[in-house]
Protein backbone atom coordinates (compact mmCIF):
# COMPACT_ATOMS: atom_id res chain seq x y z
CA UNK A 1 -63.38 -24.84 -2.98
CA UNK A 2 -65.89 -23.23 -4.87
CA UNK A 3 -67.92 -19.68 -4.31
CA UNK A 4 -70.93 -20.24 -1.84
CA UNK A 5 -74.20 -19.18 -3.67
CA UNK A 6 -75.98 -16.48 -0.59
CA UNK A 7 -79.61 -18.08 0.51
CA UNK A 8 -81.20 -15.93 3.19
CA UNK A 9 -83.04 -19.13 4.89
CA UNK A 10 -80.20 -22.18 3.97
CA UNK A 11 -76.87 -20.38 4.28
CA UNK A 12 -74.09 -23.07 3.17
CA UNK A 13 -70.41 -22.75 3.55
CA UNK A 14 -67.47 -23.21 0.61
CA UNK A 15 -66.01 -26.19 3.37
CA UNK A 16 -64.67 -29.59 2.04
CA UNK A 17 -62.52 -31.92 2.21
CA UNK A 18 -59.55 -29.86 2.25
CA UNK A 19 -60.79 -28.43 5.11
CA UNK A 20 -60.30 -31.34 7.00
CA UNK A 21 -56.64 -32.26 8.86
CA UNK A 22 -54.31 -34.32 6.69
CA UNK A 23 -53.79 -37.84 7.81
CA UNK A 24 -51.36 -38.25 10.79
CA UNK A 25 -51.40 -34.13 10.99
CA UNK A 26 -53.04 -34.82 14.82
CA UNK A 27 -52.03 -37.24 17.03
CA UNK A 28 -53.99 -40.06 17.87
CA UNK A 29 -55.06 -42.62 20.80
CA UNK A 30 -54.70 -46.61 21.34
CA UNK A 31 -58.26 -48.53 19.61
CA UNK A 32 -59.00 -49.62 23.46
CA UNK A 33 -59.29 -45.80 24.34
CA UNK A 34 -61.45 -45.12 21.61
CA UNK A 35 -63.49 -47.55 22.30
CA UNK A 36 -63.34 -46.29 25.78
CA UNK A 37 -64.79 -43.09 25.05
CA UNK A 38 -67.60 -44.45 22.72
CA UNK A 39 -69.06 -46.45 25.61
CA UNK A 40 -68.75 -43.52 27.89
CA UNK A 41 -70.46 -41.63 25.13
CA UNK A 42 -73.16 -44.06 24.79
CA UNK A 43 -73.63 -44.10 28.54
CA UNK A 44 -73.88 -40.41 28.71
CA UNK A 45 -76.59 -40.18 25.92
CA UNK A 46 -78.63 -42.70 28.02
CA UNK A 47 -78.13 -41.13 31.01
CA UNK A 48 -79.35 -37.97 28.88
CA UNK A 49 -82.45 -40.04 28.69
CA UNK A 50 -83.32 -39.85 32.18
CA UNK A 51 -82.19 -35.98 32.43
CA UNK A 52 -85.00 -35.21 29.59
CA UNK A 53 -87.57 -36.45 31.82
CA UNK A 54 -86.57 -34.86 34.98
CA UNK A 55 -85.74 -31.22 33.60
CA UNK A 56 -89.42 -30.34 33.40
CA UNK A 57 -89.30 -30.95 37.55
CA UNK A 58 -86.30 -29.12 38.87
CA UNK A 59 -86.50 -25.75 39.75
CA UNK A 60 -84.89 -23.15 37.20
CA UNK A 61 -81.04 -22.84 38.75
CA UNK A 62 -81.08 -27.30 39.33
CA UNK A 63 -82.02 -27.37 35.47
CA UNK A 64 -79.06 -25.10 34.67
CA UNK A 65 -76.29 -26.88 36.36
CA UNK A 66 -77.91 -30.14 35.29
CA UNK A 67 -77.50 -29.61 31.79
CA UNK A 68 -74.38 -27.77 31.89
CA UNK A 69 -73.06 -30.71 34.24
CA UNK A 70 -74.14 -33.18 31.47
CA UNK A 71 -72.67 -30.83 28.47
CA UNK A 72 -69.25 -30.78 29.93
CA UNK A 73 -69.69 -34.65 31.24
CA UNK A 74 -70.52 -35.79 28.07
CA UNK A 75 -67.71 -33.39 25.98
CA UNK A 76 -65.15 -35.31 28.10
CA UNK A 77 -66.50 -38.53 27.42
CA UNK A 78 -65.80 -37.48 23.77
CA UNK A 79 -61.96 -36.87 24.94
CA UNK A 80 -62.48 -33.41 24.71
CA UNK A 81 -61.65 -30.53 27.01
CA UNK A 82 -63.82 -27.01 27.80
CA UNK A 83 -61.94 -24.27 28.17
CA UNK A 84 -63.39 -20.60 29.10
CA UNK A 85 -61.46 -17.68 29.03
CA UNK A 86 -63.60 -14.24 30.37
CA UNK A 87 -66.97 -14.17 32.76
CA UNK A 88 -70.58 -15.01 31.34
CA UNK A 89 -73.07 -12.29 32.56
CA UNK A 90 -74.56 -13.15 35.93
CA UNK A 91 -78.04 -12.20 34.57
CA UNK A 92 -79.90 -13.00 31.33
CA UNK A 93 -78.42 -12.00 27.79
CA UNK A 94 -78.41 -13.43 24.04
CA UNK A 95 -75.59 -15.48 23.44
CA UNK A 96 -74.15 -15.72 19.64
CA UNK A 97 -71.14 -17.87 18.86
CA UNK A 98 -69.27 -18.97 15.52
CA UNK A 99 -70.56 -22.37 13.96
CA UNK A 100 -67.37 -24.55 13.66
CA UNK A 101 -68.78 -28.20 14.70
CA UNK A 102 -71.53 -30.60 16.27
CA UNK A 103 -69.22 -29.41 19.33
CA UNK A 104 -70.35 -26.02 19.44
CA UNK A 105 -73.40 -27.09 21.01
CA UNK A 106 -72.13 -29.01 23.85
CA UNK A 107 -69.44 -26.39 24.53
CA UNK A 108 -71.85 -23.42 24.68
CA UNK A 109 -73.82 -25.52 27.32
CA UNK A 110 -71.05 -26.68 29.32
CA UNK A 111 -70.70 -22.75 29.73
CA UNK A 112 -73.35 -21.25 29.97
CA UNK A 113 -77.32 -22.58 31.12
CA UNK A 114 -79.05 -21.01 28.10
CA UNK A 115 -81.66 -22.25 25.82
CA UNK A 116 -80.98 -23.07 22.44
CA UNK A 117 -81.94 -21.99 18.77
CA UNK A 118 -82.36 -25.15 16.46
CA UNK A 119 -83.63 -26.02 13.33
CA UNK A 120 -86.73 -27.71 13.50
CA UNK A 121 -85.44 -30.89 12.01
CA UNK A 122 -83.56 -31.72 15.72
CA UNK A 123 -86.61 -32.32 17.14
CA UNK A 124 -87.10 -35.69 15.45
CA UNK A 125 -83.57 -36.47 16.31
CA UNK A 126 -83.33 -39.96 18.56
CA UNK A 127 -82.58 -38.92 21.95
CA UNK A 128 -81.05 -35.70 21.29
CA UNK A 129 -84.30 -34.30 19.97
CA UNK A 130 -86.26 -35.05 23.37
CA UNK A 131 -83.62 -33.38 25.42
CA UNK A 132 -83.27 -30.42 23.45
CA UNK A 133 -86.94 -30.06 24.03
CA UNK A 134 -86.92 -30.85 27.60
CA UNK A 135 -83.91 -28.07 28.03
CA UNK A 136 -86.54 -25.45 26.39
CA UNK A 137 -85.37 -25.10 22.93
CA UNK A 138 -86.70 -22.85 20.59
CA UNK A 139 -87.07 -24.70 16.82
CA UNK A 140 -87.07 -23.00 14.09
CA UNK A 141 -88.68 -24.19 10.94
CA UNK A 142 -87.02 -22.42 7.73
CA UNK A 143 -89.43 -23.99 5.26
CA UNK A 144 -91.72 -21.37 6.51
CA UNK A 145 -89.96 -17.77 6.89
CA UNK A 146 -93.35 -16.26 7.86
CA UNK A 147 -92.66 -17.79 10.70
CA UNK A 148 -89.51 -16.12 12.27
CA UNK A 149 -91.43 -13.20 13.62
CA UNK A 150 -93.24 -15.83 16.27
CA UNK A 151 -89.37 -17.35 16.64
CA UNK A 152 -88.26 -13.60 17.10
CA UNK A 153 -90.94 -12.62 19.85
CA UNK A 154 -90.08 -16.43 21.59
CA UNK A 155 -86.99 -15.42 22.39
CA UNK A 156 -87.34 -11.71 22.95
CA UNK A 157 -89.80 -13.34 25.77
CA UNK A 158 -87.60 -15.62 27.18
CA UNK A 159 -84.83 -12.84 27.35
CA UNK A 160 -87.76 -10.50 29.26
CA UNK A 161 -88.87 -13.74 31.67
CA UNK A 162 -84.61 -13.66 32.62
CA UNK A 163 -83.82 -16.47 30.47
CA UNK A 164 -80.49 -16.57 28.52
CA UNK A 165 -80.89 -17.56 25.00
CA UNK A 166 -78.03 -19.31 22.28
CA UNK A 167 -77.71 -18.95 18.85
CA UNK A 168 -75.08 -20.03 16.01
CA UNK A 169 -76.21 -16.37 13.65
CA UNK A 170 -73.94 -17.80 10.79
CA UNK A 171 -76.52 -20.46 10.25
CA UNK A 172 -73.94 -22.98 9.66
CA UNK A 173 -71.06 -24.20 10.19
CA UNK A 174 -67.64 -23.30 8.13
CA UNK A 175 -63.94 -23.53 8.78
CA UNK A 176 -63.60 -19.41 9.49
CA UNK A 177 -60.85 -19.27 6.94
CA UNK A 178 -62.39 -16.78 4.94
CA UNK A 179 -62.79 -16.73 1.33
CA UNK A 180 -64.37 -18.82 -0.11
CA UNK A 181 -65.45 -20.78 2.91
CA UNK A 182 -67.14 -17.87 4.27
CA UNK A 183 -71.19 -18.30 4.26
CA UNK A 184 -72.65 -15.60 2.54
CA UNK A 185 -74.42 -12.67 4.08
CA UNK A 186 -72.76 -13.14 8.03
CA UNK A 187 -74.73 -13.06 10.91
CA UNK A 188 -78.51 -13.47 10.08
CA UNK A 189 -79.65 -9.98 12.10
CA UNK A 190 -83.33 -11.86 12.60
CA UNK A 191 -82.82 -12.57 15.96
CA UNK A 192 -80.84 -9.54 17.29
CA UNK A 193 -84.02 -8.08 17.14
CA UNK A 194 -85.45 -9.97 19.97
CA UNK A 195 -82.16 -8.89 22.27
CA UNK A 196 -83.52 -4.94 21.49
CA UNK A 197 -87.62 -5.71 22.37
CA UNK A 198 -86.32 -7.98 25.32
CA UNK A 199 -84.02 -4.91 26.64
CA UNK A 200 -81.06 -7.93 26.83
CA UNK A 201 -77.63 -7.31 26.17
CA UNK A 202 -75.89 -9.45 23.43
CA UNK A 203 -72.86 -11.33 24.59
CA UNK A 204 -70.45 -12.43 21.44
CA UNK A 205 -68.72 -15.86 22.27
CA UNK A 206 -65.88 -17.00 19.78
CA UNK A 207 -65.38 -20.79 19.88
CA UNK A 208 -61.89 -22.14 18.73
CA UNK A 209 -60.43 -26.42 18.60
CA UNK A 210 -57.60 -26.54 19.10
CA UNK A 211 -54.97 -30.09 19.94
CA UNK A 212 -53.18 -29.62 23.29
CA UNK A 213 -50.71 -32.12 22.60
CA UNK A 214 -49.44 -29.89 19.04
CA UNK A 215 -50.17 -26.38 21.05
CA UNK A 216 -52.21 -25.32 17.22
CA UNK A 217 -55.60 -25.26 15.95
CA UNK A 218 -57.10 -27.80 14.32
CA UNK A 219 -59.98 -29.08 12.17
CA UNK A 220 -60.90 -32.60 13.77
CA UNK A 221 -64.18 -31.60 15.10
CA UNK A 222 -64.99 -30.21 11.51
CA UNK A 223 -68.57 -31.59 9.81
CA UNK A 224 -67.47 -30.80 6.38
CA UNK A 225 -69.36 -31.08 2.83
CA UNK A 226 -70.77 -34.61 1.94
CA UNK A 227 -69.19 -36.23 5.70
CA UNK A 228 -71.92 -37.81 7.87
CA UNK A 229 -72.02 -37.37 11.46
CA UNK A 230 -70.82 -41.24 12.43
CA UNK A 231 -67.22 -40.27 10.58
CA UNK A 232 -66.73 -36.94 12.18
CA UNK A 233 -67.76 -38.52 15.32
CA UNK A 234 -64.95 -41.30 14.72
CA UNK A 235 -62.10 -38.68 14.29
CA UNK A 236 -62.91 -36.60 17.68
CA UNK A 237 -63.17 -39.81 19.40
CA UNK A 238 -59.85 -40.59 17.86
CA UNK A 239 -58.24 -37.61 18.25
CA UNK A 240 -55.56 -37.00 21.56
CA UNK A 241 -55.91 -34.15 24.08
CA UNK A 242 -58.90 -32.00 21.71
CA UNK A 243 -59.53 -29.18 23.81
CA UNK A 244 -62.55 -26.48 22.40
CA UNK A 245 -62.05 -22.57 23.78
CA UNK A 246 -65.06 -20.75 24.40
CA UNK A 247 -63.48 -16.39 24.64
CA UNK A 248 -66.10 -14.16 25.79
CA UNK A 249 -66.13 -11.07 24.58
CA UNK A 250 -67.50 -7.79 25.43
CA UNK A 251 -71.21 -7.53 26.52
CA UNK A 252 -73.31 -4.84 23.74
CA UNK A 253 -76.14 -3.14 25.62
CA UNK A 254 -78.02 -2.31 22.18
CA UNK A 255 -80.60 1.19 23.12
CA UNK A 256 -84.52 0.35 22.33
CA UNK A 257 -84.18 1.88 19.11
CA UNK A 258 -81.28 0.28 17.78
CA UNK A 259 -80.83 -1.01 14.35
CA UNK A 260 -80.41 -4.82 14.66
CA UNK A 261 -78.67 -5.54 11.28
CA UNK A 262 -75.57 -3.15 12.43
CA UNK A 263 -76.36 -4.91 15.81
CA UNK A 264 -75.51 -8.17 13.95
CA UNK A 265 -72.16 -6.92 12.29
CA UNK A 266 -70.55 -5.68 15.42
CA UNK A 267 -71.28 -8.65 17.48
CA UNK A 268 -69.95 -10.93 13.76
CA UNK A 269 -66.69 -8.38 14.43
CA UNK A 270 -66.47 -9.13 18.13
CA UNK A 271 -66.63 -13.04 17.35
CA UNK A 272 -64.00 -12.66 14.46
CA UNK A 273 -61.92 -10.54 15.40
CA UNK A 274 -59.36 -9.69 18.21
CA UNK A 275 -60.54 -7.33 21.18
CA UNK A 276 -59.39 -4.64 22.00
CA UNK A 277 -57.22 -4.75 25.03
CA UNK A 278 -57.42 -1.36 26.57
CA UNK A 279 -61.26 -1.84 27.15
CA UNK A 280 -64.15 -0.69 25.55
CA UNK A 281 -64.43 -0.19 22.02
CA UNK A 282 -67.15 3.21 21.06
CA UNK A 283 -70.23 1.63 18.56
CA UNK A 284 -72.91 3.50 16.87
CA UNK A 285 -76.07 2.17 15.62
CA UNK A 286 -78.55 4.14 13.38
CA UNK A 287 -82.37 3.02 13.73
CA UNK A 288 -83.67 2.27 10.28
CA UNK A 289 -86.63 5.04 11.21
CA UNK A 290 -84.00 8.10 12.52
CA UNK A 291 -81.68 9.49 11.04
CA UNK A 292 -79.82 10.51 14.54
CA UNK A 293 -77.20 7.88 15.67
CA UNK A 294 -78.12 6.00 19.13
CA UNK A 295 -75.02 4.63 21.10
CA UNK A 296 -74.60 1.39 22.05
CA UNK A 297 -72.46 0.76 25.67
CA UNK A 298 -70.32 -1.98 25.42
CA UNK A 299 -69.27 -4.20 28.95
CA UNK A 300 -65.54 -3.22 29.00
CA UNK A 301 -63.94 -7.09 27.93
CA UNK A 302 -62.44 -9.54 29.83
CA UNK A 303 -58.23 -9.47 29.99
CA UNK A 304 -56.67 -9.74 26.91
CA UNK A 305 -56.82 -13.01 24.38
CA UNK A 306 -55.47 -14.06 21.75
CA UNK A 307 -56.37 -16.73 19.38
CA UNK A 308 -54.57 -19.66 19.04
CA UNK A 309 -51.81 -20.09 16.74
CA UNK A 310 -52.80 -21.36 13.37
CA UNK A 311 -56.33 -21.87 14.60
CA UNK A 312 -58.68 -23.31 11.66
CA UNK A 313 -61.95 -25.28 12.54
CA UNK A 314 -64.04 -27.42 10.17
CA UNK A 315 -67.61 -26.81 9.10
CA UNK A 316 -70.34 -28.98 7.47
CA UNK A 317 -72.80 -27.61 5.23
CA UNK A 318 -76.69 -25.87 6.66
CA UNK A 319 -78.33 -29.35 5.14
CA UNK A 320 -76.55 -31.50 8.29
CA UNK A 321 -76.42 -29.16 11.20
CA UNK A 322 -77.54 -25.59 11.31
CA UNK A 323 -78.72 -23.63 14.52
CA UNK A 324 -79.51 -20.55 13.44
CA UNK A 325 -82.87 -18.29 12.66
């Protein structure tokens, strides 16, 4: 693996091949269960057809558990089991996660009804394209950076409205073992900016694969370097008892005047790194225009976690999937 050059608008991660399980490392399923699951994907993404036409109709809470009824529908049609450990906020908040795989996606919408940050290239995606538009996602084009102030004040007014919003900060996926895997630059602090305007609290969610029937993490749901979508797709399908962990953390309650770039790193440290188990952890952010500290209260964190053992995930470079401002 090689050192990841830092680009502000097309972060890319140092993730290969090597990132990717060996051969035989995870235990796989019969061809007839396979197949199995790829017609009960297919059937899923048609009846995500319908569901894109009748969002616009349904009242706010019937679109919610709609799409998070198709998310986790759909993630078990894949094989693949949703796992939440912690509580969501009852009301509105802005949701970051880690970027490991395609998976991320489904998994943060199996948990929580939020609308999405995407790159403005998912739009024009078959299917998946009309239905992220139908669920209210925000697009973000990153050929034009003058734009992310009108992406910014989007989602600040969803947040306001009481909408919850998701984002992947990281900008792409990677295999979170450090090094030089890591994408250059962390969380993009863009969009932490609209969770201060919007007066929303920011809830970190860390998203981990691991295979039930080994008890370890694993890569399988990794979209790594020069991979297309159809293989990765193959080796979930493949794979036996893939179960994805969604841990949330502790809720931030950033003041009005907070800066949003040390906004950014403690929610990155809250993703990355183990919680404290005695409670709340003390944060201080300093506004870029005072030069007095202003605290930040932090939700005292659901009972203590752990990640699991050996946990590694795979990534794929911003080019194929990125869902980040």
């Amino acid at each position: 693996m090689t050192a990841v050059a830092y680009d502000l608008w097309r972060p890319t991660s140092g993730c290969g091949a090597a990132c990717l399980p060996a051969s035989g490392a995870v235990p796989g399923v019969p061809a007839a269960v396979r197949a199995g699951r790829l017609a009960a994907v297919l059937g899923m993404l048609v009846a995500g057809t319908g569901l894109a036409l009748l969002l616009p109709l349904l009242p706010s809470r019937e679109r919610h558990a709609a799409v998070r009824g198709w998310a986790r529908l759909t993630a078990r049609a894949f094989g693949v089991r949703v796992v939440v450990q912690g509580r969501l906020p009852r009301r509105r908040a802005l949701l970051v996660a880690n970027h490991e795989s395609w998976l991320d996606v489904l998994a943060v919408l199996a948990v929580a009804p939020a609308r999405m940050i995407a790159k403005s290239e998912v739009r024009a995606w078959p299917l998946i394209g009309q239905l992220a538009g139908a669920a209210g996602t925000v697009f973000v084009d990153r050929g034009r950076p003058r734009d992310l102030p009108v992406m910014v004040g989007r989602v600040a007014e969803a947040l306001r409205s009481g909408r919850s919003v998701a984002v992947f900060p990281e900008g792409t996926t990677w295999c979170g073992d450090g090094g030089a895997c890591r994408p250059g630059g962390g969380f993009r602090p863009a969009v932490f900016q609209a969770a201060i305007d919007g007066g929303a609290p920011v809830v970190p969610l860390r998203i981990a694969y691991r295979c039930a029937a080994t008890g370890v993490g694993t890569t399988t749901a990794a979209f790594v370097g020069e991979e297309n979508l159809w293989r990765s797709v193959r080796r979930v399908l493949a794979a036996r008892r893939l179960v994805v962990e969604v841990t949330v953390a502790a809720a931030l309650h950033p003041a009005r005047d907070a800066d949003r770039r040390m906004l950014a790193r403690a929610a990155e440290s809250a993703v990355h790194l183990v919680p404290s188990p005695t409670g709340a952890v003390p944060a201080r952010f300093r506004p870029t225009s005072q030069p007095a500290p202003v605290a930040l209260s932090v939700t005292p964190p659901p009972p203590a976690w752990s990640p699991p053992a050996g946990a590694a995930v795979g990534t794929e470079p911003a080019r194929e999937l990125d869902l980040a401002a």
